[in-house]
C-alpha atoms as a PDB file:
ATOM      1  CA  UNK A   1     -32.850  24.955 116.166  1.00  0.00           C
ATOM      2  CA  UNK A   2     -30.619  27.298 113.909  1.00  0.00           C
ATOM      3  CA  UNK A   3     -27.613  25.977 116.173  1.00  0.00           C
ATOM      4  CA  UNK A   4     -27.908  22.422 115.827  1.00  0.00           C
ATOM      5  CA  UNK A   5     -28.797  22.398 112.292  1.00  0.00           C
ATOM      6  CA  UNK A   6     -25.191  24.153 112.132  1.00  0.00           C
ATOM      7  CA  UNK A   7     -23.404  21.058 113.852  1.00  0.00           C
ATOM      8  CA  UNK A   8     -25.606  18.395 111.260  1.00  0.00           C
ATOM      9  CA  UNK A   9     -22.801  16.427 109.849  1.00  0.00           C
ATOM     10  CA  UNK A  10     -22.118  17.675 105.972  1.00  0.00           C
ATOM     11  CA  UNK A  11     -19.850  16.171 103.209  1.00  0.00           C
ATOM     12  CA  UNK A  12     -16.614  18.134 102.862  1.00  0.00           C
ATOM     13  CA  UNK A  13     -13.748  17.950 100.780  1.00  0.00           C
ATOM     14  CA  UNK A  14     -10.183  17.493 102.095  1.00  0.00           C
ATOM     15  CA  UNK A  15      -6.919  17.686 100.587  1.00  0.00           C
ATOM     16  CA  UNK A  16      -4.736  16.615 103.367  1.00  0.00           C
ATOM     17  CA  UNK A  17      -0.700  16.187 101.720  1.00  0.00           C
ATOM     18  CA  UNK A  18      -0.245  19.435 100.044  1.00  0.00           C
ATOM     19  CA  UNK A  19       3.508  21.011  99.846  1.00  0.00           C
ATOM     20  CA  UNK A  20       4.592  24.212  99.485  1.00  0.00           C
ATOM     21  CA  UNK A  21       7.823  25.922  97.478  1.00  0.00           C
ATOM     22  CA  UNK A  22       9.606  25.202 101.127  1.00  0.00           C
ATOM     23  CA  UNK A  23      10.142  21.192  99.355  1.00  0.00           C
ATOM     24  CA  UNK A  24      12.852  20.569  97.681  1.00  0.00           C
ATOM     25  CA  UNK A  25      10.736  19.402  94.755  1.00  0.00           C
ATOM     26  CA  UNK A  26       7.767  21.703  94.856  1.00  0.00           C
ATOM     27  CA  UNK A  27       7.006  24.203  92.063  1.00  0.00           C
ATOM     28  CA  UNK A  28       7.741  27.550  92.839  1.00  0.00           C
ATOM     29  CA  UNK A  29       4.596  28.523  92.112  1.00  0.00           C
ATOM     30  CA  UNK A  30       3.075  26.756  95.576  1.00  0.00           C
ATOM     31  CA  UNK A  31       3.122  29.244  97.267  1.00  0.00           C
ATOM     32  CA  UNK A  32       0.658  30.407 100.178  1.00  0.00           C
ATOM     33  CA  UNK A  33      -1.751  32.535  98.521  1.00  0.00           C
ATOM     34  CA  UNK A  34      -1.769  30.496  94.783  1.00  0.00           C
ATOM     35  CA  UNK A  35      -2.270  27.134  97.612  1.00  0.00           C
ATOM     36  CA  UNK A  36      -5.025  28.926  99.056  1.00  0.00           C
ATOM     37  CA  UNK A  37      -6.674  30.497  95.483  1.00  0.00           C
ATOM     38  CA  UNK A  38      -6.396  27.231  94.064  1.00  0.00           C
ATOM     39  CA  UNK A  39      -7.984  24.798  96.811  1.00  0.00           C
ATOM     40  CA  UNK A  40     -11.141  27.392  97.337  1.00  0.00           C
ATOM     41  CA  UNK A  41     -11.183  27.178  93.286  1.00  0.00           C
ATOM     42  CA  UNK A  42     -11.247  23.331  94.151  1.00  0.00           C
ATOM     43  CA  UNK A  43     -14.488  23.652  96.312  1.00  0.00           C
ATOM     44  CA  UNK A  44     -12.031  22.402  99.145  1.00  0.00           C
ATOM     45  CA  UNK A  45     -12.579  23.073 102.581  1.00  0.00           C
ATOM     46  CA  UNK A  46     -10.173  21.758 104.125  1.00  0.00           C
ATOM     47  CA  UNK A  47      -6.068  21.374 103.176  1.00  0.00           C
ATOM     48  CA  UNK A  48      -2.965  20.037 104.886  1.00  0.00           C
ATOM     49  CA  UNK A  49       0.059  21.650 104.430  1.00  0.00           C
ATOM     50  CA  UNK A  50       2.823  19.141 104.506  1.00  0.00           C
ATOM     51  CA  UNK A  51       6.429  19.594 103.302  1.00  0.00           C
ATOM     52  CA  UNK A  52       9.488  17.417 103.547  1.00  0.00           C
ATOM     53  CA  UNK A  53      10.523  17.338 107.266  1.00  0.00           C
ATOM     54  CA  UNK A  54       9.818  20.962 107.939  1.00  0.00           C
ATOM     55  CA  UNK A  55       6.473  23.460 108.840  1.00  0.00           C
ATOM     56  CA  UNK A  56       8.587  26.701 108.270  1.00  0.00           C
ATOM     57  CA  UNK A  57       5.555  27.930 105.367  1.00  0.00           C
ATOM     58  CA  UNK A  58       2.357  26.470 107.315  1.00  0.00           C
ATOM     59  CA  UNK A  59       1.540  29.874 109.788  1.00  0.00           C
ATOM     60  CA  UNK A  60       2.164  31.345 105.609  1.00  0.00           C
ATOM     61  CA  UNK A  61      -0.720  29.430 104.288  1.00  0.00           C
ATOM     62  CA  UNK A  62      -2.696  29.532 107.721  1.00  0.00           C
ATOM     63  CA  UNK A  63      -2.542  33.487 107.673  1.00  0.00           C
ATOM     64  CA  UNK A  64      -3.227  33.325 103.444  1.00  0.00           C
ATOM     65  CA  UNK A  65      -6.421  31.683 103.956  1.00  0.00           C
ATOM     66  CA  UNK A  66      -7.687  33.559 107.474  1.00  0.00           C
ATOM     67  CA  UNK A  67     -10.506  35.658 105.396  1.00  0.00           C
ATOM     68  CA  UNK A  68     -11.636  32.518 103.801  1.00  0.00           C
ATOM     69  CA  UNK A  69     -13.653  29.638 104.542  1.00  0.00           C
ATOM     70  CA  UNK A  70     -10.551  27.500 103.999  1.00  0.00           C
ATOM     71  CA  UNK A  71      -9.358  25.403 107.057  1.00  0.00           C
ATOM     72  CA  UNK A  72      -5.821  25.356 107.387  1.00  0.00           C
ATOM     73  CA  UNK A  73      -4.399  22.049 109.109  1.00  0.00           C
ATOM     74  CA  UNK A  74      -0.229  22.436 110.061  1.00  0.00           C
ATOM     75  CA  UNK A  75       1.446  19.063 109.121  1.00  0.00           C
ATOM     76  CA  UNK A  76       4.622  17.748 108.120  1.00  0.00           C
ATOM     77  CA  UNK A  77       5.570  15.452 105.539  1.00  0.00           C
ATOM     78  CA  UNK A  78       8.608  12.867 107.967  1.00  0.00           C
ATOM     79  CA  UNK A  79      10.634  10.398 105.963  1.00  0.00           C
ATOM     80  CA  UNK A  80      11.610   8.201 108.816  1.00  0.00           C
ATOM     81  CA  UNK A  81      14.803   6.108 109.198  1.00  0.00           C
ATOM     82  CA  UNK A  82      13.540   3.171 107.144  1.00  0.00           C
ATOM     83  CA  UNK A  83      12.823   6.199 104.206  1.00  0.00           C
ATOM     84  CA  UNK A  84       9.123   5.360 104.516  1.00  0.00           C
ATOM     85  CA  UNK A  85       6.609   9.079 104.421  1.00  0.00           C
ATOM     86  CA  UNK A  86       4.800   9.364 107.382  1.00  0.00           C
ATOM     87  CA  UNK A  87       1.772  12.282 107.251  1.00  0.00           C
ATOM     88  CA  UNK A  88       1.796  14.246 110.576  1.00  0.00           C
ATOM     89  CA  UNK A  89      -1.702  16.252 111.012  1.00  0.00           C
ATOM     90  CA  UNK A  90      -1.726  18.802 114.252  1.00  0.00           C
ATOM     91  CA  UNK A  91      -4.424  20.868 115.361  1.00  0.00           C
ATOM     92  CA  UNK A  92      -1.843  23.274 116.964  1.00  0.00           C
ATOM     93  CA  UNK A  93       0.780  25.687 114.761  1.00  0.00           C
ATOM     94  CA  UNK A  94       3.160  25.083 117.690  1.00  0.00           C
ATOM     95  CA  UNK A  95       3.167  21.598 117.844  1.00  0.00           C
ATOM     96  CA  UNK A  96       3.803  21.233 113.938  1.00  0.00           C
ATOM     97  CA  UNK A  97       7.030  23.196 114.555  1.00  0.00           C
ATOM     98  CA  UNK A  98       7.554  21.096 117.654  1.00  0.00           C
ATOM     99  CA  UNK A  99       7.739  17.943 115.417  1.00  0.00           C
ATOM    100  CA  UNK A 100       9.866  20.023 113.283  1.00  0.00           C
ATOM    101  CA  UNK A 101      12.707  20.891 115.988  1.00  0.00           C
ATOM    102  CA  UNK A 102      12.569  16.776 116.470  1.00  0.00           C
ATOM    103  CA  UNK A 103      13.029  16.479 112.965  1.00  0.00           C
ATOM    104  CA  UNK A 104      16.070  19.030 112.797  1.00  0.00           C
ATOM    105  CA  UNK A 105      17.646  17.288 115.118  1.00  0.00           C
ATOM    106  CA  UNK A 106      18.189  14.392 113.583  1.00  0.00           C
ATOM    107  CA  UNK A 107      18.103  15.070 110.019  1.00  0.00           C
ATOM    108  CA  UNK A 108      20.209  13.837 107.757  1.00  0.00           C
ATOM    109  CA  UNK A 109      23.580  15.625 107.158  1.00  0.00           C
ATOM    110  CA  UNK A 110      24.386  17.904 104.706  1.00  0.00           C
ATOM    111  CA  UNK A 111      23.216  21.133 102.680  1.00  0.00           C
ATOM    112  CA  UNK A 112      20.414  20.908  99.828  1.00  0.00           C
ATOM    113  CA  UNK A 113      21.864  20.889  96.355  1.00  0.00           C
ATOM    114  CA  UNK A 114      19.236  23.401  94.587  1.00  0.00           C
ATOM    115  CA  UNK A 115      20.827  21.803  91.641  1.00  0.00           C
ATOM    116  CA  UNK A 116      19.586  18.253  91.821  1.00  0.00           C
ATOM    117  CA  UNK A 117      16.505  18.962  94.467  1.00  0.00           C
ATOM    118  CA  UNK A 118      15.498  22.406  93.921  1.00  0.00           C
ATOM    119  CA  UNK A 119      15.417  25.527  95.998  1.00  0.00           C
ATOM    120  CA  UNK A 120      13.676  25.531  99.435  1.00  0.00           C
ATOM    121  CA  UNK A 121      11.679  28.778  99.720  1.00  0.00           C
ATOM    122  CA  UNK A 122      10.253  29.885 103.007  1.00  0.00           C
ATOM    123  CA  UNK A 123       7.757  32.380 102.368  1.00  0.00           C
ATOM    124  CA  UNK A 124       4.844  35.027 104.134  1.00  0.00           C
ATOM    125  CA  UNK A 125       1.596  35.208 103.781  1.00  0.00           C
ATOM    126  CA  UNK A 126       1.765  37.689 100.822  1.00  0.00           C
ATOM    127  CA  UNK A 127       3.902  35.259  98.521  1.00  0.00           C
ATOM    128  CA  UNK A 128       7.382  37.477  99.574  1.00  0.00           C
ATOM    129  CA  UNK A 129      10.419  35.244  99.948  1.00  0.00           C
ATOM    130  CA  UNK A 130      11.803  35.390 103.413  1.00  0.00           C
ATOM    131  CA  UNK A 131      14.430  32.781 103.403  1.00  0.00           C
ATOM    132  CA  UNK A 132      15.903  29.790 101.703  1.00  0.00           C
ATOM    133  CA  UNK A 133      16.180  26.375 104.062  1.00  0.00           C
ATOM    134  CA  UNK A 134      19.315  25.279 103.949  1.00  0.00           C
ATOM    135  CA  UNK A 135      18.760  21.913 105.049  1.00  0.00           C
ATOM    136  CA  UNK A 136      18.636  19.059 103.000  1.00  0.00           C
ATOM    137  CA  UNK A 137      14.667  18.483 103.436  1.00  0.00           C
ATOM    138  CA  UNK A 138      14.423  15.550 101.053  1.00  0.00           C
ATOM    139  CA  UNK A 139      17.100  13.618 103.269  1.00  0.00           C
ATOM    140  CA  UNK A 140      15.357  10.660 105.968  1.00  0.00           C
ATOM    141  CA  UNK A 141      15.767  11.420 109.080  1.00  0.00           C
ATOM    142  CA  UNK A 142      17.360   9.570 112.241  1.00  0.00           C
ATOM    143  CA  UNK A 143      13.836   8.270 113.693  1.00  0.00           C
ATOM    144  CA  UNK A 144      12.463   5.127 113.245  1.00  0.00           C
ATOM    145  CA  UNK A 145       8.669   4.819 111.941  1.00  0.00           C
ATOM    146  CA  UNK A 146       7.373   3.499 115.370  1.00  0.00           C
ATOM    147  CA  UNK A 147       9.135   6.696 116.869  1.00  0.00           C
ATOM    148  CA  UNK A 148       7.982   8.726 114.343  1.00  0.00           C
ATOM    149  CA  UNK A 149       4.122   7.475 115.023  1.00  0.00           C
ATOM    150  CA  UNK A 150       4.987   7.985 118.718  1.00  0.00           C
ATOM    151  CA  UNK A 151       6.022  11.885 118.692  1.00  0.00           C
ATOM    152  CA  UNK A 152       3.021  12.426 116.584  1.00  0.00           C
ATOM    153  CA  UNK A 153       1.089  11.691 118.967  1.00  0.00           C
ATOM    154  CA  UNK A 154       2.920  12.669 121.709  1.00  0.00           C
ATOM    155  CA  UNK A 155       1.960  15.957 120.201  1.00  0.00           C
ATOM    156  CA  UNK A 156      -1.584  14.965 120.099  1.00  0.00           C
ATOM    157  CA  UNK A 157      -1.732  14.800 116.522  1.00  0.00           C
ATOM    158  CA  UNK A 158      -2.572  12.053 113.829  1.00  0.00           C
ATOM    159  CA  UNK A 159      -0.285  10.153 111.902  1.00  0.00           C
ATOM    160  CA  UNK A 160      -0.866   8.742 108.382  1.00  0.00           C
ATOM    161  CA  UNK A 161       0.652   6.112 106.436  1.00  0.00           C
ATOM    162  CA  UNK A 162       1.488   8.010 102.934  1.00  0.00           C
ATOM    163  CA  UNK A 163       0.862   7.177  99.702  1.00  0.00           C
ATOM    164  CA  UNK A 164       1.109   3.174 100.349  1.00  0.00           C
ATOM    165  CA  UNK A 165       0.710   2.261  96.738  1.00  0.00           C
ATOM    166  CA  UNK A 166       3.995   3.922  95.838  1.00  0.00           C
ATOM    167  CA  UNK A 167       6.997   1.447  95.312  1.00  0.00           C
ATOM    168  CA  UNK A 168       9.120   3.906  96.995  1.00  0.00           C
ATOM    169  CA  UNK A 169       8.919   5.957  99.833  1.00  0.00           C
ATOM    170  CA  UNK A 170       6.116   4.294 101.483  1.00  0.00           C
ATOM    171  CA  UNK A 171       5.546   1.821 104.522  1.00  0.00           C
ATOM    172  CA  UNK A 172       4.410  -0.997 102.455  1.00  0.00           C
ATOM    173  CA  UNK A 173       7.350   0.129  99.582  1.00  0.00           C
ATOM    174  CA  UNK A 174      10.001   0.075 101.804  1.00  0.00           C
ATOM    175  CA  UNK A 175       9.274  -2.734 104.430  1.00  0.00           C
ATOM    176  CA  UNK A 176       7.001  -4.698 102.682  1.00  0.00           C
ATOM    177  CA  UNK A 177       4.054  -4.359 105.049  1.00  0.00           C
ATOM    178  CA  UNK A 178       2.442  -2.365 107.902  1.00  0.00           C
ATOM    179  CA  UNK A 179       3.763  -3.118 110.946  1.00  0.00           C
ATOM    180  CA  UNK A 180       0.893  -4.444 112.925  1.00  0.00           C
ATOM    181  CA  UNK A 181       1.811  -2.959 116.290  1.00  0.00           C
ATOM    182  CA  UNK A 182       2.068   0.188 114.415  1.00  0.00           C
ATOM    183  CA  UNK A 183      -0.641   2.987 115.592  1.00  0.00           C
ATOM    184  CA  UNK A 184      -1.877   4.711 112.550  1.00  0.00           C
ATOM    185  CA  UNK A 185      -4.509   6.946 112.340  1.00  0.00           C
ATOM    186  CA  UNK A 186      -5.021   6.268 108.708  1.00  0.00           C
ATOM    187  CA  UNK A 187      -3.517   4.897 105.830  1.00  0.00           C
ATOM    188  CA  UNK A 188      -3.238   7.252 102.206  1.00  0.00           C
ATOM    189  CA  UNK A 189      -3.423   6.179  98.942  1.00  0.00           C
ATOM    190  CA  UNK A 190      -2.095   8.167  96.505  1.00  0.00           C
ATOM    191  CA  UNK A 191      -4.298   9.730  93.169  1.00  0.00           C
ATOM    192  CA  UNK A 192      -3.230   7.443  91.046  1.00  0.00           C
ATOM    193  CA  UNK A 193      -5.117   4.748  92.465  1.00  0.00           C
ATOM    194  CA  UNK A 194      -9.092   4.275  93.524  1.00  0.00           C
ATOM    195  CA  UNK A 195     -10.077   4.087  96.928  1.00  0.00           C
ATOM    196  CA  UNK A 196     -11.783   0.322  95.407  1.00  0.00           C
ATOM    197  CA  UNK A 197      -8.609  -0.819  93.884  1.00  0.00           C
ATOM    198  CA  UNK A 198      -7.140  -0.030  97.113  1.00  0.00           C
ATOM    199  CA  UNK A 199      -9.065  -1.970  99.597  1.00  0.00           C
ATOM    200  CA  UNK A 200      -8.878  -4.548  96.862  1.00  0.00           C
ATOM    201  CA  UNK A 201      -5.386  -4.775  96.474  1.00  0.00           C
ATOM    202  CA  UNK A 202      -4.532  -4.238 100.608  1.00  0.00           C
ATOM    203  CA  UNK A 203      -7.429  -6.429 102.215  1.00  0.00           C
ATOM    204  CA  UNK A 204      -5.366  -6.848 105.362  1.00  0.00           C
ATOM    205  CA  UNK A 205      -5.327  -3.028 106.088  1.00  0.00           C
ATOM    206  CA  UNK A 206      -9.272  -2.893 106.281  1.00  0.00           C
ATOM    207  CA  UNK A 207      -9.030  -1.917 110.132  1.00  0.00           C
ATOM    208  CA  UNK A 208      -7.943   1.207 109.115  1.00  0.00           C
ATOM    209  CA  UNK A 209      -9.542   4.219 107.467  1.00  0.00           C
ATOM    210  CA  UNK A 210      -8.279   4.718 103.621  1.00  0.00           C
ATOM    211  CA  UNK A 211      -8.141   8.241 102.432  1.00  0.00           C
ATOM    212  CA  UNK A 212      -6.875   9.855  99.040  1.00  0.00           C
ATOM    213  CA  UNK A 213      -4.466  13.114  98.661  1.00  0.00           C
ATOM    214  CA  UNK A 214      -3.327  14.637  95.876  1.00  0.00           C
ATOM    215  CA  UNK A 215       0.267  14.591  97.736  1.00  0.00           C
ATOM    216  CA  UNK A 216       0.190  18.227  95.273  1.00  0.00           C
ATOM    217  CA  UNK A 217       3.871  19.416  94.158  1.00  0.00           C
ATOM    218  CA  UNK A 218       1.770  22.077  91.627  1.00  0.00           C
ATOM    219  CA  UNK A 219      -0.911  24.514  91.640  1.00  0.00           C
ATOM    220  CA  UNK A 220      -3.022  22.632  89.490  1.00  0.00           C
ATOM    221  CA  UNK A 221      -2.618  19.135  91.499  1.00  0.00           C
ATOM    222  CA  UNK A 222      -4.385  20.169  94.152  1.00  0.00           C
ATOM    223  CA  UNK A 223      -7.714  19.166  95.008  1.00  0.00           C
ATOM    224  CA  UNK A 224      -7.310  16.462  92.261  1.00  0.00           C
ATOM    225  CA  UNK A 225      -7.950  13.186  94.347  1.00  0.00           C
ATOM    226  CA  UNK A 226      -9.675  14.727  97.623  1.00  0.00           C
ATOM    227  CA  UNK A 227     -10.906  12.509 100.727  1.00  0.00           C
ATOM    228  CA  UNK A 228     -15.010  13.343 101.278  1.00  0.00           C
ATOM    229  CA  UNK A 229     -15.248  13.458 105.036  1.00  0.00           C
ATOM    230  CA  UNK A 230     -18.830  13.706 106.867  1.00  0.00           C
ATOM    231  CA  UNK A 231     -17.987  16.781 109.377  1.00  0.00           C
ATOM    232  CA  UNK A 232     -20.203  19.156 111.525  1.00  0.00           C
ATOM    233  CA  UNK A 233     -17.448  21.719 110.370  1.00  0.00           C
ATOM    234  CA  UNK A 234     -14.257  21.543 108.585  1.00  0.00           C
ATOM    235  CA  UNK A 235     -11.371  21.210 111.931  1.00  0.00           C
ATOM    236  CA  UNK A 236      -9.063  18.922 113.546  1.00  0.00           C
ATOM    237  CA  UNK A 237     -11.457  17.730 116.135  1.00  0.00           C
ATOM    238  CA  UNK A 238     -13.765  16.592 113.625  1.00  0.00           C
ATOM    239  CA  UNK A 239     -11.242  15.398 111.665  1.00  0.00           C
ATOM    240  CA  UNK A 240     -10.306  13.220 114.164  1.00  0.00           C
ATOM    241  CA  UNK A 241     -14.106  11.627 114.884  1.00  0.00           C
ATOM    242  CA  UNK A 242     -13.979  11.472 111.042  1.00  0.00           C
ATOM    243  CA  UNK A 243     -10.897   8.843 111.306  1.00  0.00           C
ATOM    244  CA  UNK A 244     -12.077   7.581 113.812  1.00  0.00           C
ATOM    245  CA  UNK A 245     -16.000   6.493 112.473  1.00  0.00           C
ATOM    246  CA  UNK A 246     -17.355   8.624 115.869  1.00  0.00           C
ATOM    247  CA  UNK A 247     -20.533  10.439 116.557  1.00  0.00           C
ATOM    248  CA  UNK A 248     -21.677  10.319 112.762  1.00  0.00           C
ATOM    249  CA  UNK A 249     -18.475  11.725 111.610  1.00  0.00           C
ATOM    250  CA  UNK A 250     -16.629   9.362 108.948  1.00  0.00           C
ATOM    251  CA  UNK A 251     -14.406   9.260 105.791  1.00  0.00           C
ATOM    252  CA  UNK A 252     -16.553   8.822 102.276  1.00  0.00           C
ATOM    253  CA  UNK A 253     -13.689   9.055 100.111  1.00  0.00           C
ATOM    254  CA  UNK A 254     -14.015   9.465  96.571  1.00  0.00           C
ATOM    255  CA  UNK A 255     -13.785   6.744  93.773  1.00  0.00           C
ATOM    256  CA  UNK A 256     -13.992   7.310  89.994  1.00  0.00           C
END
C-alpha cells in the first residue's frame, strides 16, 4: 500500500533552462550551490542545467544538490547552424558531455571576448573556480537543427524547441516556423509570455507539449515561470511520460 501510494502521480515544479556562470552572459553569482539554494527556496523539484553549447558545470550542480531533494537534469543549451536554441535534456551526466564533444567540434571559431560576452567560469561543487572556457560559447555551431534534434536523441535524450516567442534565437525567430518533419519533444515558451497566449498565438504547434522556463541568467530568475508536471517522482523517465501524456504523467504548466 505504502509503495504504491509513493508512485501516485503528484504535481511538481520544473525549471528546465537554467545557466550557470560557465555562459558567457550568466551572472557570476549562478553558481552551483546559490542554483541549488535558490530553486529549493523556489519549492522546485526539479531544474535543468543548460549553458551555451557546453555541460562543463552540470556534475557541479548535480553534486551541489546530492543531499537535497532537488533533481538535477544535465542539459545543454545548442545554438544550431541556422542560430536557432535547441534545449537538450539527458538522463545520463555522460551523455550531456557527449553532446558537448559534438558541439566542440564544430563550434564556431574563435576565443570568447570576456569584454563584450563575459567570463566563462567552470566551477565545483563548493562554488571554487576551476577554470575559465576559453571557447566562444555564445557562437552557433556547425550543425544544422534537424542534426541537432538527431544527436539528441541519438543520446537518448529530449530535445526542446527554446523560447519560441523570442524574435531572435529561436526556431520560429529565425526560420519562420517549425519544421514539420522536425522531432521535438516539446516546444518552450519563454516567461514573458502565458502558456494561453501561447497556444493562442501558435495554434499550429498544438501537437506538441508547451512548457515554460525561466531560461534564468540570475539567482533570482529562477523558478520564476516553472512548468507543473504530474510525476510519480521528480526524474528523467518520468519526465519523459510527462512529455509524452503517458501512464497519467503530463505537463500542467502554469498560467497567470
Amino acid at each position: 500500500m505504502g509503495e504504491k501510494a509513493a508512485e501516485m502521480p503528484r504535481v511538481v515544479a520544473a525549471d528546465l533552462h537554467i545557466h550557470t556562470c560557465l555562459s558567457p552572459c550568466g551572472d557570476l553569482d549562478m553558481t552551483p550551490t546559490k542554483i541549488v539554494r535558490q530553486a529549493l527556496k523556489k519549492n522546485l523539484a526539479m531544474i535543468a542545467v543548460t549553458d551555451h553549447n557546453s555541460a562543463e558545470n552540470t556534475p557541479a550542480v548535480i553534486a551541489a544538490a546530492r543531499d537535497t531533494d532537488l533533481f538535477v537534469v544535465p542539459g545543454i543549451e545548442v545554438t544550431t547552424s541556422e542560430e536557432a536554441h535547441i534545449v537538450a535534456l539527458f538522463e545520463k551526466v555522460e551523455n550531456a558531455l557527449s553532446m558537448q564533444a559534438l558541439i566542440y567540434d564544430s563550434l564556431q571559431a574563435g576565443e570568447n571576448d570576456e569584454d563584450v560576452f563575459g567570463i566563462q567560469v567552470v566551477a565545483n561543487e563548493f562554488d571554487e573556480v576551476e577554470g575559465i572556457n576559453k571557447r566562444l560559447l555564445i557562437g552557433a555551431t556547425g550543425l544544422s537543427v534537424a542534426k541537432v534534434v538527431e544527436a539528441i536523441h541519438d543520446r537518448e535524450g529530449l530535445a526542446i524547441a527554446a523560447h519560441i516567442d523570442r524574435g531572435s534565437y529561436s526556431l520560429v525567430g529565425q526560420l519562420g516556423f517549425i519544421p514539420q518533419d522536425l522531432e521535438l519533444d516539446a516546444i518552450e515558451i519563454s516567461r514573458h509570455m502565458t502558456l494561453s497566449d501561447a497556444r493562442a498565438r501558435f495554434k499550429g504547434y498544438e501537437g506538441f507539449p508547451f512548457i515554460t522556463s525561466s531560461d534564468a541568467h540570475f539567482p533570482d530568475e529562477i523558478g520564476v515561470r516553472p512548468t507543473l508536471l504530474q510525476l510519480a517522482r521528480p526524474d528523467m523517465a518520468e519526465l519523459r511520460l510527462a512529455l509524452a501524456g503517458r501512464e497519467g504523467r503530463k505537463v500542467l504548466g502554469i498560467d497567470d
